[in-house]
Protein backbone atom coordinates (compact mmCIF):
# COMPACT_ATOMS: atom_id res chain seq x y z
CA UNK A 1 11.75 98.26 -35.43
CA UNK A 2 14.42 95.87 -35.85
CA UNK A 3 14.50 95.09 -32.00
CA UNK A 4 10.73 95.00 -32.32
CA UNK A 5 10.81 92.25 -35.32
CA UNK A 6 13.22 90.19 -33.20
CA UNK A 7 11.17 90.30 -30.24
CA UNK A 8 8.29 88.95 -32.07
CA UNK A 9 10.06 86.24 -33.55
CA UNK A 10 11.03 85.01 -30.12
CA UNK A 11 7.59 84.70 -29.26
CA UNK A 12 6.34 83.43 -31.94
CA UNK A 13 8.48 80.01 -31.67
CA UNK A 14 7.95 79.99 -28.27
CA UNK A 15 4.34 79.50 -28.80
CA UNK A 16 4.90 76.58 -31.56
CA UNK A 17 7.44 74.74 -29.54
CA UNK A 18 5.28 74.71 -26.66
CA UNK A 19 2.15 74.06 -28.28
CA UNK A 20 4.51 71.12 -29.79
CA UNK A 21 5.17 69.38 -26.67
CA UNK A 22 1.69 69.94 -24.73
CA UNK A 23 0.66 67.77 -27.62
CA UNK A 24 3.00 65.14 -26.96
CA UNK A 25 3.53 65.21 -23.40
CA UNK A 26 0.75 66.07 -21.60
CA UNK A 27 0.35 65.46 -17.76
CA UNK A 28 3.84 63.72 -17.87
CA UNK A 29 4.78 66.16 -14.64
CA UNK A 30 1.87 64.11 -12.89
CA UNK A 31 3.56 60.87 -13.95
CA UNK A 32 1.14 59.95 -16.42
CA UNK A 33 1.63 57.43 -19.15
CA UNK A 34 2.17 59.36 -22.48
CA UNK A 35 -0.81 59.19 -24.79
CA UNK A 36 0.35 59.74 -28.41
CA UNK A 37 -2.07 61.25 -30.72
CA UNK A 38 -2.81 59.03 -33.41
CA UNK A 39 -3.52 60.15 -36.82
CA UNK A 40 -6.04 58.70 -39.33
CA UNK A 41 -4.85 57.68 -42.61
CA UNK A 42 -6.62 59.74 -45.61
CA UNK A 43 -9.80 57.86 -47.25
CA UNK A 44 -9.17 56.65 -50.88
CA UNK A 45 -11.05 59.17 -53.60
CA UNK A 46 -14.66 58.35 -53.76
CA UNK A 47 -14.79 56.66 -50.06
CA UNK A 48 -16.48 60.28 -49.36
CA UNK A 49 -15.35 63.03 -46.81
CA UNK A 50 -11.94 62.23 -44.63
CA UNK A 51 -13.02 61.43 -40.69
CA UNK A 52 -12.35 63.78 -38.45
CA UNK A 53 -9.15 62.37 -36.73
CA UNK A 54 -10.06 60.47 -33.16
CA UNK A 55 -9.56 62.68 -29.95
CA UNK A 56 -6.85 61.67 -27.51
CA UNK A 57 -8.39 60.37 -24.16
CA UNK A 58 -7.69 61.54 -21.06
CA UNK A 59 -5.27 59.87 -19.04
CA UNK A 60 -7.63 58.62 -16.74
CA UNK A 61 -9.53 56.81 -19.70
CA UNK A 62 -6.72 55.56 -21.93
CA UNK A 63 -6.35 51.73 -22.24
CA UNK A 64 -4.22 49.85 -19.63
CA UNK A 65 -0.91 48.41 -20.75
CA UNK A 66 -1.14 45.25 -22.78
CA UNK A 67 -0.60 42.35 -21.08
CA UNK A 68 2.41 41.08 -23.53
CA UNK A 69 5.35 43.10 -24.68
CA UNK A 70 4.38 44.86 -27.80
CA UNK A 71 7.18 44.93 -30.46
CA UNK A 72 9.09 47.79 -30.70
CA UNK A 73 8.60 48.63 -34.58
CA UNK A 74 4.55 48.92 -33.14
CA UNK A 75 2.50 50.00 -30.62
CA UNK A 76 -1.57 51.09 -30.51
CA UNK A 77 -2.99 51.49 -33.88
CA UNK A 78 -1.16 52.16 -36.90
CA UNK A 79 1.24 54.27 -36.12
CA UNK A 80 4.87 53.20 -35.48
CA UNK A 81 6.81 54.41 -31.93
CA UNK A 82 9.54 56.81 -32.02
CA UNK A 83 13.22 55.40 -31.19
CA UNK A 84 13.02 54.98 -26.92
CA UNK A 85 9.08 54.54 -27.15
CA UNK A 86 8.74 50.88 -27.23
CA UNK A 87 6.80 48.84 -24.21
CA UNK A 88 8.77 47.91 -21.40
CA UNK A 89 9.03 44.44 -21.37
CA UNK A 90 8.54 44.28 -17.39
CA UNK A 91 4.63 45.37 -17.93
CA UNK A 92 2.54 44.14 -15.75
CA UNK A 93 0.93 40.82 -16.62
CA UNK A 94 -2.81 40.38 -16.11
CA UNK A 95 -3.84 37.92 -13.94
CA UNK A 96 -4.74 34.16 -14.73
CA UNK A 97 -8.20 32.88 -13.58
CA UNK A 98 -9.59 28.86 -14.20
CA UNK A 99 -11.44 29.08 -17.25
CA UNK A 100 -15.10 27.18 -15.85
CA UNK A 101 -15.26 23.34 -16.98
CA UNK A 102 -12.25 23.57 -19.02
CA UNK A 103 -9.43 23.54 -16.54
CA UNK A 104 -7.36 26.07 -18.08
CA UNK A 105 -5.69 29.91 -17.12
CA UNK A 106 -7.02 32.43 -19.63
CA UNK A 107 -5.93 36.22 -18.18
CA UNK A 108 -8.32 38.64 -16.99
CA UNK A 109 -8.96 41.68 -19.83
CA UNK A 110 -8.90 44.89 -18.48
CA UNK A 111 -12.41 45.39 -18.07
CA UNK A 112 -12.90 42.46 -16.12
CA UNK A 113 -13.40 39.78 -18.85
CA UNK A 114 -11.20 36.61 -18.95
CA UNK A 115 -10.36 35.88 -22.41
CA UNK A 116 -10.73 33.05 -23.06
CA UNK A 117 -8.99 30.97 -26.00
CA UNK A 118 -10.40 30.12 -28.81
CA UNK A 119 -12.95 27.24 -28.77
CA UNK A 120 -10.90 24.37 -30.90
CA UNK A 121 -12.34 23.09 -34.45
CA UNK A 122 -15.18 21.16 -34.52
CA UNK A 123 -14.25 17.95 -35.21
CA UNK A 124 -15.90 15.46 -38.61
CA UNK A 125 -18.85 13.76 -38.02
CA UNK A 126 -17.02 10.64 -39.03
CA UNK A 127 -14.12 11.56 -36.09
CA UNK A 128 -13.63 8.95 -33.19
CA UNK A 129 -15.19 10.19 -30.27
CA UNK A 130 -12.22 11.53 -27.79
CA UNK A 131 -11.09 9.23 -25.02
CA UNK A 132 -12.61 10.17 -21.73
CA UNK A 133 -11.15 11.11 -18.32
CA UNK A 134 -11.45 8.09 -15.86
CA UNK A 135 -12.93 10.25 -13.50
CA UNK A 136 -15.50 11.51 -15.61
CA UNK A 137 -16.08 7.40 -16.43
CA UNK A 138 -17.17 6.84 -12.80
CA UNK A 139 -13.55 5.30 -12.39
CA UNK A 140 -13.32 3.41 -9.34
CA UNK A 141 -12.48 5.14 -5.74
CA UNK A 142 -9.75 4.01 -3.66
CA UNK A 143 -10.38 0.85 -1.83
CA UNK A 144 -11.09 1.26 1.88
CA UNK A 145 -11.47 -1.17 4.81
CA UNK A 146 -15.26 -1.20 4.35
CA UNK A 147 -15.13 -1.82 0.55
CA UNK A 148 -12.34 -4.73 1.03
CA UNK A 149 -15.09 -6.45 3.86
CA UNK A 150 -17.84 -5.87 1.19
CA UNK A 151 -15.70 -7.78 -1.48
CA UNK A 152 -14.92 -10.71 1.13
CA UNK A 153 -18.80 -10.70 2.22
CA UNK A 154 -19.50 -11.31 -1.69
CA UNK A 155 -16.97 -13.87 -1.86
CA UNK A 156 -18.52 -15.68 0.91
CA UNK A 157 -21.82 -16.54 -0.91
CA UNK A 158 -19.39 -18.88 -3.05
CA UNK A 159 -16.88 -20.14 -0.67
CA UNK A 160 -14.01 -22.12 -2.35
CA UNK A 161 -14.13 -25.87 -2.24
CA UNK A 162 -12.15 -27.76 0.15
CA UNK A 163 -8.82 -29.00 -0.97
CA UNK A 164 -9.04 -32.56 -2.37
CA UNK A 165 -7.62 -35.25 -0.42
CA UNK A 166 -4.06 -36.00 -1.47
CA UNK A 167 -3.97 -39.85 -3.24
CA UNK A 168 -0.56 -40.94 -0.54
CA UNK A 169 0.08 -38.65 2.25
CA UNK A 170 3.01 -37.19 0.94
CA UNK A 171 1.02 -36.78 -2.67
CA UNK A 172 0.91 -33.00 -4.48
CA UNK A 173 -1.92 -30.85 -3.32
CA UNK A 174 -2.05 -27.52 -4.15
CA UNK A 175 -4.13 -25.44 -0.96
CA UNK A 176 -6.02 -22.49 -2.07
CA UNK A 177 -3.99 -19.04 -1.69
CA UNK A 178 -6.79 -17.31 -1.69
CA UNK A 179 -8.68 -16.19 1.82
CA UNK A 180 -12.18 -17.71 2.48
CA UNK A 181 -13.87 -14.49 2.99
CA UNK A 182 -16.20 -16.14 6.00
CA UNK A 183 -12.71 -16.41 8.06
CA UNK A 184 -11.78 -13.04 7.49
CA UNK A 185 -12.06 -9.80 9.62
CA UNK A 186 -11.33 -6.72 8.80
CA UNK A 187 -9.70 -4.49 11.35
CA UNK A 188 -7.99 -1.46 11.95
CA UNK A 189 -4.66 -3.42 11.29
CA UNK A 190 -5.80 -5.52 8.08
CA UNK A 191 -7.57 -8.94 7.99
CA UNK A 192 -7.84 -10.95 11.11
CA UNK A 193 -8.88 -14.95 11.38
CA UNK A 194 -12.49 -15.52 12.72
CA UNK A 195 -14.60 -17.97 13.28
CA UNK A 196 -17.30 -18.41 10.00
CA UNK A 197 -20.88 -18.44 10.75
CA UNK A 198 -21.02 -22.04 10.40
CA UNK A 199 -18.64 -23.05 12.71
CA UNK A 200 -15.87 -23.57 9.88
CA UNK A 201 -12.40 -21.97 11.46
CA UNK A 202 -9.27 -21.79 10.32
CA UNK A 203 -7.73 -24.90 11.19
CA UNK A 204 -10.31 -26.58 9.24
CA UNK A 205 -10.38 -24.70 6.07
CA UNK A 206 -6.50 -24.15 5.39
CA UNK A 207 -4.99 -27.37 6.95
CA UNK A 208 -3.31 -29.70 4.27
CA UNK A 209 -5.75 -32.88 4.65
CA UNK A 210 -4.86 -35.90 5.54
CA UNK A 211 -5.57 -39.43 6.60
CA UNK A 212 -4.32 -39.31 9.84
CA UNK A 213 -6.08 -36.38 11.42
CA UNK A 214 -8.47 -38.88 13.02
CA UNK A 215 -6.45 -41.70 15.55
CA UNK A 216 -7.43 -45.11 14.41
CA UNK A 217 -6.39 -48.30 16.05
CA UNK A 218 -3.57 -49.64 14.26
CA UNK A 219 -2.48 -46.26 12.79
CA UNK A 220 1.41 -46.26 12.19
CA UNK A 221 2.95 -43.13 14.46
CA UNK A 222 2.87 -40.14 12.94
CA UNK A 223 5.64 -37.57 12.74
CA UNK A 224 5.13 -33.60 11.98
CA UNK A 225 7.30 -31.06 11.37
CA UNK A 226 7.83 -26.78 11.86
CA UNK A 227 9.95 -25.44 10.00
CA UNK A 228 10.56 -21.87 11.68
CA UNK A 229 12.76 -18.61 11.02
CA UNK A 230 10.87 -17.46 7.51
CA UNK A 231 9.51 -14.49 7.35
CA UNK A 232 12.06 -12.41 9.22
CA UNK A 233 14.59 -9.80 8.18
CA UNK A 234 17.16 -12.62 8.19
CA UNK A 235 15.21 -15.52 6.84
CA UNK A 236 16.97 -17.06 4.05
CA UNK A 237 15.79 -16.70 0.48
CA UNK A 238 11.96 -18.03 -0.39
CA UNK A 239 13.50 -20.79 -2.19
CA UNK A 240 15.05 -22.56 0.74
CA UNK A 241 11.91 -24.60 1.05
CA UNK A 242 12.29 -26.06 -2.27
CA UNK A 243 12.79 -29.73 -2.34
CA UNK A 244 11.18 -30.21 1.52
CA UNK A 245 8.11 -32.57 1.29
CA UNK A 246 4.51 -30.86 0.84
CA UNK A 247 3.25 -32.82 4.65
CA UNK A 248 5.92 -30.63 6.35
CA UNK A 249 4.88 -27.77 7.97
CA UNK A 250 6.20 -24.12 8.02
CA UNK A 251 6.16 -21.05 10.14
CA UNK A 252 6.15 -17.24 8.95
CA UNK A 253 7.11 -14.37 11.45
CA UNK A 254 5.76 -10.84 11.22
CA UNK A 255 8.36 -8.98 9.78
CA UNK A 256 9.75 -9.84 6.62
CA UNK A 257 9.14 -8.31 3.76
CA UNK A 258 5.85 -9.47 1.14
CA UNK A 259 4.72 -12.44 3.61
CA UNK A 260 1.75 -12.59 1.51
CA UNK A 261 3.19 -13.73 -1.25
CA UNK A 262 5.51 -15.83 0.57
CA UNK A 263 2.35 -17.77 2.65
CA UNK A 264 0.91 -18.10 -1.09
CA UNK A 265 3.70 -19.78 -2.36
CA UNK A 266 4.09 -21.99 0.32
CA UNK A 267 0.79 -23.30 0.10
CA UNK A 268 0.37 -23.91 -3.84
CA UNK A 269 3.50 -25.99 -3.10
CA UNK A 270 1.51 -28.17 -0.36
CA UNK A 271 2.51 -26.82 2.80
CA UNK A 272 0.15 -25.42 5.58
CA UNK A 273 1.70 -22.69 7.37
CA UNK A 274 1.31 -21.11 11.00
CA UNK A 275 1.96 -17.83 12.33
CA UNK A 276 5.14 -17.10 14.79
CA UNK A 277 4.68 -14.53 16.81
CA UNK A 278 7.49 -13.17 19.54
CA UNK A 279 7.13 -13.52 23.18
CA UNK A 280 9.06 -11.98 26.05
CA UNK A 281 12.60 -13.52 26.87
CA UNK A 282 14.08 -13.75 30.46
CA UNK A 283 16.41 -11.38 29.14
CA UNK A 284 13.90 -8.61 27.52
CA UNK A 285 15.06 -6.39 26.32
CA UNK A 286 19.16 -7.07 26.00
CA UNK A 287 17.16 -9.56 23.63
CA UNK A 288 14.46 -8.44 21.38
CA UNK A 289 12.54 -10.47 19.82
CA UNK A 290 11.32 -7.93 17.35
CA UNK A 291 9.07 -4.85 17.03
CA UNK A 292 5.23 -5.71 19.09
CA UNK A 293 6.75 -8.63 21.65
CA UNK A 294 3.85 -9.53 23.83
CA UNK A 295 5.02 -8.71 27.13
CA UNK A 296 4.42 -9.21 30.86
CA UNK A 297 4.42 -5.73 32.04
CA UNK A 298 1.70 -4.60 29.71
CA UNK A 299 -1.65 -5.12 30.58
CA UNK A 300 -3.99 -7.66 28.37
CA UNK A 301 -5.62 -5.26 26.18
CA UNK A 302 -2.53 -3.73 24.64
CA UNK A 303 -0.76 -7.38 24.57
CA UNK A 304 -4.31 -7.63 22.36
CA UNK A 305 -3.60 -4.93 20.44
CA UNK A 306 0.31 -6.17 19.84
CA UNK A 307 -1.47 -9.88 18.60
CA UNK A 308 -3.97 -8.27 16.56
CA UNK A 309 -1.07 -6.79 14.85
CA UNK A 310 1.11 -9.70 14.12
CA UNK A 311 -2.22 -11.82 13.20
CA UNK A 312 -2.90 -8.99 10.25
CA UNK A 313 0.19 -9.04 8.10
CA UNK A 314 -0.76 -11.77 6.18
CA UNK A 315 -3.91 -14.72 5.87
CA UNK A 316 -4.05 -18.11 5.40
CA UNK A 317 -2.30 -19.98 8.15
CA UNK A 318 -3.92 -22.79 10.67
CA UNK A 319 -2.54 -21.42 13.73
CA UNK A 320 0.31 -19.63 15.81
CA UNK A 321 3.47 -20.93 17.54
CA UNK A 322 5.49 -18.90 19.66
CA UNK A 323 9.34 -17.00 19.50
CA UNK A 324 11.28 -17.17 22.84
CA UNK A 325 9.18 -16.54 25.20
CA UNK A 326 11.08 -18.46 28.35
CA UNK A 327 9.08 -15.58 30.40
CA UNK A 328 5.90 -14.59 28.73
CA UNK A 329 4.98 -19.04 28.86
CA UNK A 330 5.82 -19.04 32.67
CA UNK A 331 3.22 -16.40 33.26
CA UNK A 332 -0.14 -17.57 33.21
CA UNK A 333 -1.96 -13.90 33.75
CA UNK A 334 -0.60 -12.51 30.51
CA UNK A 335 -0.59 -15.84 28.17
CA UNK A 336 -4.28 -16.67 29.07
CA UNK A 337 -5.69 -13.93 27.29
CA UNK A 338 -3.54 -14.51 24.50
CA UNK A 339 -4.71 -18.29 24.23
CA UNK A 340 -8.26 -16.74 24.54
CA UNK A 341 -8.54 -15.16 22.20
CA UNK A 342 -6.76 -17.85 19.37
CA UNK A 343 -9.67 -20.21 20.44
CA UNK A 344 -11.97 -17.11 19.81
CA UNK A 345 -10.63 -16.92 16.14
CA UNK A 346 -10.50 -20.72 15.59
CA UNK A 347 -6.96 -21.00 15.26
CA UNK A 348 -4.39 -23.97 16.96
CA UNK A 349 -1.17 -23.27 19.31
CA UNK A 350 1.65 -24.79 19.15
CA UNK A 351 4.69 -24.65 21.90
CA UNK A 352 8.29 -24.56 20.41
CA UNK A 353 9.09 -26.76 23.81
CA UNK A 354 11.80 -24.14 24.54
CA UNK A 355 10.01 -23.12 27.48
CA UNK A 356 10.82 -25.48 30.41
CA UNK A 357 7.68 -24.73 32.46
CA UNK A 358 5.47 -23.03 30.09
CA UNK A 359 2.11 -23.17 31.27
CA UNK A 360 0.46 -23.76 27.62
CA UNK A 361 -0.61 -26.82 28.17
CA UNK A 362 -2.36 -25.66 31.32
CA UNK A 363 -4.62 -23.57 30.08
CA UNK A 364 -4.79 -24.95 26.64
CA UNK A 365 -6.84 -27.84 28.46
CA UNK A 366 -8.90 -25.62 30.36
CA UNK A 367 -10.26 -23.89 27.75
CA UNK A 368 -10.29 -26.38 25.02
CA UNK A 369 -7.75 -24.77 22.83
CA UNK A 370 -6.19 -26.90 20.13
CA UNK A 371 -2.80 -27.20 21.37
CA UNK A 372 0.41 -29.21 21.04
CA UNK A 373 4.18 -29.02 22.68
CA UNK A 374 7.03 -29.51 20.05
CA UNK A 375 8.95 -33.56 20.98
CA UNK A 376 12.28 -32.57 19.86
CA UNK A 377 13.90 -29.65 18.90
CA UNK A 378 16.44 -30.22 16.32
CA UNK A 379 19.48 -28.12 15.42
CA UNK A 380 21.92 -27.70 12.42
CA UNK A 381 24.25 -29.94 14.73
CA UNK A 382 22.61 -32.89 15.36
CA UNK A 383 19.71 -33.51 13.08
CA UNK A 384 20.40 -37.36 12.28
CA UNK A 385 20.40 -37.78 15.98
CA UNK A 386 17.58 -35.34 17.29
CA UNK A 387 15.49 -36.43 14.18
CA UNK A 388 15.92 -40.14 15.98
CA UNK A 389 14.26 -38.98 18.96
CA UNK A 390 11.59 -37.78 17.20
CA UNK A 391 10.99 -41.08 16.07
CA UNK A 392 10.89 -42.90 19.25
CA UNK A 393 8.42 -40.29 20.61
CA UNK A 394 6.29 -40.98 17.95
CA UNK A 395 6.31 -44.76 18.63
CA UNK A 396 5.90 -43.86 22.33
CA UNK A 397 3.08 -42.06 22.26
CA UNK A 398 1.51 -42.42 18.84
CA UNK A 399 2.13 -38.17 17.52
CA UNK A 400 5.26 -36.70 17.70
CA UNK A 401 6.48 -32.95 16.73
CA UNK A 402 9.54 -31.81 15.52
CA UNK A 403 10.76 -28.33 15.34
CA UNK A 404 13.58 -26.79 13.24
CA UNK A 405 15.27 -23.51 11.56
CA UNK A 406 15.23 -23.24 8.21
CA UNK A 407 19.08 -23.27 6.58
CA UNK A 408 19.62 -24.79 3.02
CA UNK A 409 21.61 -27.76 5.19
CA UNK A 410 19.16 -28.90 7.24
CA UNK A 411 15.98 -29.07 4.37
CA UNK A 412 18.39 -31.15 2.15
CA UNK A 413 18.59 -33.45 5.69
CA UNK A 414 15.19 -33.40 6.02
CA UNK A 415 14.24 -34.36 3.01
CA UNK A 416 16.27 -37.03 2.66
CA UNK A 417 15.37 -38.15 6.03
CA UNK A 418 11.99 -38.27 4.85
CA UNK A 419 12.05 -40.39 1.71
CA UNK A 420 13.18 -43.44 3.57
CA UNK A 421 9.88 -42.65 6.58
CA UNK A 422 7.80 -44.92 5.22
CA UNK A 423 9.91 -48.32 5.10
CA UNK A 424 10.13 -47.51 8.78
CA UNK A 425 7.10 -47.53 9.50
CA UNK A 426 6.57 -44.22 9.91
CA UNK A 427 4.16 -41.79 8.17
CA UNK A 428 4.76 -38.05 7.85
CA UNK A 429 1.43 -35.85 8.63
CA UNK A 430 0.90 -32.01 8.88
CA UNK A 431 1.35 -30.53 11.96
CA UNK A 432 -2.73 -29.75 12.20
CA UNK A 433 -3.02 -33.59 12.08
CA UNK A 434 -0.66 -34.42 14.72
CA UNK A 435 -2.68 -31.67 17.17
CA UNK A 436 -6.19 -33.23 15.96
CA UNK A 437 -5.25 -37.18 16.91
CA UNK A 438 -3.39 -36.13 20.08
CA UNK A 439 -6.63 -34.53 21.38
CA UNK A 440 -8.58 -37.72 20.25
CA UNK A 441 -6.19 -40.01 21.52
């Protein structure tokens, strides 16, 4: 018997401890999450019977693991975890979808369902109304090379009136900075000269006026003057011109940095301004003029392309002289084309005179290109002297050019030079002007 009662007894606990932990571990040899079993609390007297206590689900039915770590003091319902039954805190987040029209990541719920935050307070009837995105407000798109032509075309129906006429020759005139939208083009570059619709061209509209344009009988010679070497990466500082009389003339290359703005400057001071462009060297390319140099062993069309380039970095100038070019002037086949097509855009050419047997002029005349060769060159060296040259070629033949780099030294010269023109009977004109009475005359 006693054998038999201990017998029993083993059983017996058997049965309650594993009845105990198929209640708390079930499927966990499958790898199952553990579902715990979770226990009503008891209904306060008078609330009626006590509810049955829930069911555990299945595994296959239980609720997937919340998306944030759940503290370990609590867990699903009511009832508090065990020690070593809190969440893992690697659980797998759910994933973040675009809430519709809002612009924000809500996570997906289980079933499928974003959840979505809650909708914010409505706001007072007497609240400011909230400041709206710009590209909700029709908020203008970036411009393109279409748009900027449609501005210029609009511009055109009002075209800016023509600088007045200064009250001496050497008298303050401010010309217009901005383009005349008639003379523009726009091209795959940026804005190219044209000729307007009415025959207006750039040497007409952005040349500094003056008296002397026209050749009248008893005229006193007139004297221009370039001033070249600006707008390149070793030009000296914008305010080199600063002191130089408005009637002189000045040249911008292709490569410095905001020619714009540079151009601009130079004309609210007075000054009309050409283009320089570089041209191939006997020496090409030991010596490089800089990036697009027209040259002779390209065929015309990408020479054209090269031109249209340099003419698009900046607007507002009355025509183009050249930079080097002892080879590219000596061959008529590749400058004709280029001469071409400045008549075809209205614009002048003028020839440095470095060239010994440049063939300009040539062709200038046969196609009726406004055109001029630079008199004198003048150097840091000798300006007094060179700059008296200039002035016997201007009594000699009525016009006279001079052409000179742009150094601190030699403006101060010029300038000085220039105040005492006058009582020699001398008058200082634009270079435009000096091309325009040495075609009349």
């Amino acid at each position: 018997m006693k054998a038999l009662a201990v017998a029993t007894g083993i059983v017996f606990w058997t049965l309650v401890l594993g009845t105990a932990l198929l209640a708390f571990f079930p499927g966990s040899d499958a790898g199952e999450p553990v579902a715990i079993l979770q226990i009503e609390p008891a209904t306060a007297p008078g609330d009626g019977a006590p509810a049955a206590p829930e069911a555990a689900l299945p595994p296959e039915e239980s609720e997937a693991p919340a998306a944030e770590p759940t503290p370990p003091a609590q867990a699903n319902g009511n009832m508090e975890l065990p020690p070593g039954f809190g969440v893992p805190s690697d659980a797998p987040q759910a994933p973040l979808v675009e809430q519709p029209g809002r612009g924000t990541l809500v996570p997906i719920a289980p079933g499928g369902q974003s959840e979505a935050p809650p909708a914010p307070p409505e706001a007072p009837d007497d609240a400011a109304p909230p400041e709206e995105d710009p590209d909700q407000q029709g908020a203008a798109p970036a411009t393109t090379p279409g748009m900027q032509q449609a501005v210029l075309d609009t511009q055109a129906a009002t075209p800016p009136p023509p600088p007045p006429m200064p009250e001496s020759e050497t008298g303050s005139v401010t010309l217009s900075a901005v383009p005349v939208a008639e003379l523009v083009e726009e091209s795959q570059y940026g804005p190219l000269p044209k000729v307007a619709a009415d025959g207006r061209r750039s040497i007409d509209v952005y040349a500094r006026p003056s008296r002397y344009a026209v050749a009248n009988a008893g005229d006193p010679p007139r004297i221009a003057i370039l001033v070249t070497g600006l707008g390149l990466p070793d030009s000296p500082a914008g305010d080199v011109l600063k002191g130089l009389p408005a009637p002189i003339s000045v040249a911008y290359g292709a490569y410095g940095r905001n020619l714009q703005e540079g151009v601009s400057r130079a004309r609210d001071n007075g000054h009309e301004v050409l283009l320089q462009i570089p041209l191939e060297p006997n020496n090409y390319p030991t010596v490089d003029p800089g990036p697009h140099t027209l040259l002779t062993t390209l065929p015309p069309q990408e020479n054209m392309k090269r031109l249209q380039w340099l003419m698009s970095r900046y607007t507002g100038y009355v025509g183009v002289t050249n930079h080097m070019g002892e080879k590219f002037e000596v061959t008529s086949a590749s400058l004709t084309p280029v001469l071409e097509e400045l008549k075809r855009r209205g614009l002048l050419y003028i020839d440095d005179g470095s060239v010994k047997d440049s063939t300009a002029g040539q062709i200038a005349g046969a196609i009726g290109l406004d055109y001029s060769v630079v008199s004198v060159q003048i150097d840091a060296g000798n300006v007094a002297k060179q700059l008296a040259e200039l002035e016997a070629a201007a009594k000699q033949r009525g016009a006279a050019i001079g052409v000179v780099k742009a150094t601190p030294a030699t403006v101060k010269q010029l300038a000085d030079w220039a105040n005492k023109l006058e009582g020699k009977g001398f008058v200082l004109v634009p270079v435009s002007a000096a091309v325009r009475s040495q075609r009349q005359s």
